[in-house]
Protein backbone atom coordinates (compact mmCIF):
# COMPACT_ATOMS: atom_id res chain seq x y z
CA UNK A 1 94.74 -33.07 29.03
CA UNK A 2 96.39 -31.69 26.08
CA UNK A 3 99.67 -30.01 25.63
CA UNK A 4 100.38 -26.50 23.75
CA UNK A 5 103.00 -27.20 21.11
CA UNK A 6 105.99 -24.83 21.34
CA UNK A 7 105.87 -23.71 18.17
CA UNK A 8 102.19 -22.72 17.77
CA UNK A 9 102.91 -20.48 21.14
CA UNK A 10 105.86 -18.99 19.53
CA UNK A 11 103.83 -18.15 16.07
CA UNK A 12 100.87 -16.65 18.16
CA UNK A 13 103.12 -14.48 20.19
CA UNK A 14 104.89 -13.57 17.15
CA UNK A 15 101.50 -12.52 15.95
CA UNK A 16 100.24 -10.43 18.21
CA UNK A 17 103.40 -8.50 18.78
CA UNK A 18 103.60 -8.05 14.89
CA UNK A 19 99.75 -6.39 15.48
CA UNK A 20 100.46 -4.70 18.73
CA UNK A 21 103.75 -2.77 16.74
CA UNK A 22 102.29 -1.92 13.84
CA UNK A 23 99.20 -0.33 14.90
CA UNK A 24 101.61 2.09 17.21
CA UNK A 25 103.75 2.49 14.43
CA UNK A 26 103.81 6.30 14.23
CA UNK A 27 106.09 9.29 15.03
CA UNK A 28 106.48 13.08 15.42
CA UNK A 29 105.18 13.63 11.74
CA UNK A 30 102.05 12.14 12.38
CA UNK A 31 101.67 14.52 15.24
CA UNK A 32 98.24 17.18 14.30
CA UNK A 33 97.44 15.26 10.57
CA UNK A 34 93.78 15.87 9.79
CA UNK A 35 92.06 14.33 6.90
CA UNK A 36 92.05 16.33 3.98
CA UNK A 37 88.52 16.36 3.59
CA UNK A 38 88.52 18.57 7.05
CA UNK A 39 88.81 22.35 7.51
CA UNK A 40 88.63 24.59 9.70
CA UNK A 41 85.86 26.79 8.32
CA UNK A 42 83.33 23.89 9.11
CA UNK A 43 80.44 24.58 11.17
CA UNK A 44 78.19 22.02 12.91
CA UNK A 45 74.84 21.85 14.04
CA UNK A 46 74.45 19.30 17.32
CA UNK A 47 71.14 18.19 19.35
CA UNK A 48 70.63 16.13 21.93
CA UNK A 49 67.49 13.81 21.60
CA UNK A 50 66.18 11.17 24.03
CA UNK A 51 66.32 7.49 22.44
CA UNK A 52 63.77 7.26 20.03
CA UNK A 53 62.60 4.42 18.02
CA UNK A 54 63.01 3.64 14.45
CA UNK A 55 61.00 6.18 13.21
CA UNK A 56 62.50 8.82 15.08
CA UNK A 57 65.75 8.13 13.67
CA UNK A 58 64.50 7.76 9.99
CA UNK A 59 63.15 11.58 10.76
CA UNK A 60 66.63 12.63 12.03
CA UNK A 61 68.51 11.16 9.21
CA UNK A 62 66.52 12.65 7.06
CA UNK A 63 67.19 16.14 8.45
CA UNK A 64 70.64 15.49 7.05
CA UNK A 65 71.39 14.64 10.97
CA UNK A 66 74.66 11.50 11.62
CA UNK A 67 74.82 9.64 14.75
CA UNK A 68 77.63 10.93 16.98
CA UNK A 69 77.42 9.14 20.20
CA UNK A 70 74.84 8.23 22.82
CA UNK A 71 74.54 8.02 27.15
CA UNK A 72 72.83 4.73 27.84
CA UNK A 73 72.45 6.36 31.13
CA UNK A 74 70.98 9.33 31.00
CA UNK A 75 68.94 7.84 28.00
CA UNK A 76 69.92 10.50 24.99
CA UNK A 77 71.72 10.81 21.85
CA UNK A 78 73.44 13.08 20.04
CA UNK A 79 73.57 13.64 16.73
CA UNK A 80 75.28 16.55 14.32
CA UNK A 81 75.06 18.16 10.92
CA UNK A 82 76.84 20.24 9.15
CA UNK A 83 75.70 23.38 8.26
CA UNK A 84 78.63 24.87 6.50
């Protein structure tokens, strides 16, 4: 059986804690920052559609529709627009 080398431990903890700290790298100023392409004056349109098959969703995104999320178990998906 092989052995872990010390030092390759140390460099992948050193790794991952490097990763794990910078992505939770943030503080009070960051608190409420939208992107500035977002407003509040934005309106959406939303539907909920069963799961459809390719064609269905070539006819949604051509309505100007996005994927937003779907429920595997109830078999739907929902998908928005905006409208203003």
């Amino acid at each position: 059986m092989k052995q872990i080398d010390l030092k390759s431990v140390l460099i992948g903890v050193f790794v991952t804690t490097t990763v794990i700290l910078s992505l939770g790298a943030t503080g009070p100023q960051d608190k409420g920052v939208k992107s500035p392409s977002w407003d509040e004056s934005q309106k959406w349109e939303w539907t909920i559609l069963p799961f459809v098959d390719a064609d269905g969703l070539k006819r949604v995104g051509n309505a100007g529709f996005e994927f937003v999320s779907c429920d595997q178990k109830l078999r739907t998906s929902v998908w928005r627009r905006r409208v203003q």
